[in-house]
Protein backbone atom coordinates (compact mmCIF):
# COMPACT_ATOMS: atom_id res chain seq x y z
CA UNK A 1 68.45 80.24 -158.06
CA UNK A 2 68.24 78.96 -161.81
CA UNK A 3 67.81 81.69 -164.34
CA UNK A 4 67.06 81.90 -168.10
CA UNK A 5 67.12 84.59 -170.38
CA UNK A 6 65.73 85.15 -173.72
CA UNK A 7 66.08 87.95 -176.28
CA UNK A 8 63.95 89.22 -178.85
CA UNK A 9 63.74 92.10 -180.93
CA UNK A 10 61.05 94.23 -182.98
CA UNK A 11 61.08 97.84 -184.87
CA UNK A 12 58.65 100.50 -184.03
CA UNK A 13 57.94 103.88 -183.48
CA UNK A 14 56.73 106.32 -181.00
CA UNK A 15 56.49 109.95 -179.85
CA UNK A 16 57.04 111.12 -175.79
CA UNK A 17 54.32 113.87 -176.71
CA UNK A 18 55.16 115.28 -172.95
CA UNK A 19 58.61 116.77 -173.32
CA UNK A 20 59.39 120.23 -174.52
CA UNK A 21 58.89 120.30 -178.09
CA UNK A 22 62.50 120.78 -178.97
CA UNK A 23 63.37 117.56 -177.30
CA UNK A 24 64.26 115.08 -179.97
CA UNK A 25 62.01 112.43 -178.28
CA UNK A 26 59.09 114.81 -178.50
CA UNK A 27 59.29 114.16 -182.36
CA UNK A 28 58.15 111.16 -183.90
CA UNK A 29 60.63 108.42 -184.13
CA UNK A 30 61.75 104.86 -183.89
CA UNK A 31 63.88 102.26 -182.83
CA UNK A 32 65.47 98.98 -183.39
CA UNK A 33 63.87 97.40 -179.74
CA UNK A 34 65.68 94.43 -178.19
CA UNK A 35 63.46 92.46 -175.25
CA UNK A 36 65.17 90.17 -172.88
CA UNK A 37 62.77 88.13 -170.49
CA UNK A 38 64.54 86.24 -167.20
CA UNK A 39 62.50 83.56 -166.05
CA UNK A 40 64.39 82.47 -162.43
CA UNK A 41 63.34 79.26 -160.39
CA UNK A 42 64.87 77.67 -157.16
CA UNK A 43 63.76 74.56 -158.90
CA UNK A 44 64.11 72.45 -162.17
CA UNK A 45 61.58 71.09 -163.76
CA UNK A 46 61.29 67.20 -165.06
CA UNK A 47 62.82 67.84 -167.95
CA UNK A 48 66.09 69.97 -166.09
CA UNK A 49 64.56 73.52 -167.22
CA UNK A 50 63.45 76.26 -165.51
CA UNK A 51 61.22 76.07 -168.62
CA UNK A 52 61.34 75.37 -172.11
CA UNK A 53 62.36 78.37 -174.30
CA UNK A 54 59.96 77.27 -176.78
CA UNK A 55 57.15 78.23 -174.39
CA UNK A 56 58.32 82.08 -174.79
CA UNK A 57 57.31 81.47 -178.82
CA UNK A 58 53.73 83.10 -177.32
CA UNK A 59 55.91 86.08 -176.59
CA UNK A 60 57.10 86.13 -180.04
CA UNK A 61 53.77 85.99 -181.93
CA UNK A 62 52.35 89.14 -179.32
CA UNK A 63 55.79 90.97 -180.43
CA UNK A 64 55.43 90.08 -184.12
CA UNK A 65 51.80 90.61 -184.41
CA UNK A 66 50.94 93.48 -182.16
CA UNK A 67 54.02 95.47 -181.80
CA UNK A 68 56.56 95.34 -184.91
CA UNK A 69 56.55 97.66 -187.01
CA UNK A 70 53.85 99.91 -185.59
CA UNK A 71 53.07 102.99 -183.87
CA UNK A 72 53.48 102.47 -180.04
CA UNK A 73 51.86 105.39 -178.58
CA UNK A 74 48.68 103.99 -180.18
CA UNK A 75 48.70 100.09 -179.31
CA UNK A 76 49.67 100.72 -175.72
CA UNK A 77 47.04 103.81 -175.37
CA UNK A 78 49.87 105.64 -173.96
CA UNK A 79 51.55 108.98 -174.71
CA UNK A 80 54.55 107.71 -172.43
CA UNK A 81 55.80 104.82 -174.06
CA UNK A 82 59.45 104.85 -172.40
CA UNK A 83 61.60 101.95 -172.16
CA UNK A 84 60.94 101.59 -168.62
CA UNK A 85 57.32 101.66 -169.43
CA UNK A 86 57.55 98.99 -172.31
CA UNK A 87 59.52 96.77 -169.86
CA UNK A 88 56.85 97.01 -167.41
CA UNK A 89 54.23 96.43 -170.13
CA UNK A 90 56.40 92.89 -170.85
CA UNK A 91 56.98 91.97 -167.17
CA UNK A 92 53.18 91.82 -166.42
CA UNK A 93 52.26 90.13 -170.09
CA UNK A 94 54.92 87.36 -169.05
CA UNK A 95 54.41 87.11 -165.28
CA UNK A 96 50.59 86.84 -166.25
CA UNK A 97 51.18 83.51 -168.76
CA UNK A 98 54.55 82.31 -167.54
CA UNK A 99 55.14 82.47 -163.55
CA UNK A 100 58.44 82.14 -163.07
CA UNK A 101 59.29 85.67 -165.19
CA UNK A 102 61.67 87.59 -162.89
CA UNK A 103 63.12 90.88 -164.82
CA UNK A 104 62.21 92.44 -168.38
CA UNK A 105 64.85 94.55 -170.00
CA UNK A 106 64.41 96.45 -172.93
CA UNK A 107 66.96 98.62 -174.99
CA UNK A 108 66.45 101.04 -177.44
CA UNK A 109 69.60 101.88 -178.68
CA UNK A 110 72.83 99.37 -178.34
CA UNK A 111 74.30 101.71 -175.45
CA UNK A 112 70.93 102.13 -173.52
CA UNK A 113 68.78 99.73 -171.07
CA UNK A 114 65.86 100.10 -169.10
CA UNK A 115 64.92 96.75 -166.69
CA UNK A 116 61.66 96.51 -165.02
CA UNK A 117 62.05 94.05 -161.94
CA UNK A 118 60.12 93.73 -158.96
């Protein structure tokens, strides 16, 4: 199995309006977010490539024009925006435009990870 990896990364906030209120998360905050989409093939393409990283540039523009530098909790809809939930959110974007997506991780802060794979 061939498999690719590529990182990205975006500021925003959000609020997990669920927890006790003396939770820190239960306050308004943000973070520095780091996404890193695996696309995995058995196969190689023409060109030797599971596929061209410049095909995740759609990826990019959603990030950079939807996502950075805004309030989560209201683009997603959602007053559970947890890492595991954003890397769920990314899986199915990718998996829906680029098949051969295999794993979405997504950190928050440089010690913590959250992967969404099927």
């Amino acid at each position: 199995m061939y498999r690719i990896t590529k990182e990205f990364h975006f500021s925003a906030s959000h609020q997990l309006k669920d927890l006790p209120s003396d939770h820190q998360c239960a306050r308004l905050h943000g973070h520095n977010y780091i996404v890193v989409v695996e696309l995995s093939s058995g196969t190689l393409n023409e060109h030797g490539f599971v596929r061209d990283y410049h095909e995740l540039s759609a990826l990019k523009r959603y990030i950079d024009d939807e996502l950075d530098h805004r309030h989560l909790n209201d683009v997603l809809g959602d007053d559970l925006v947890t890492s595991e939930r954003l890397a769920k959110h990314f899986y199915d974007w990718c998996k829906a435009r680029l098949p051969e997506t295999s794993a979405v991780r997504v950190s928050e802060t440089p010690k913590t990870w959250a992967e969404y794979r099927p």
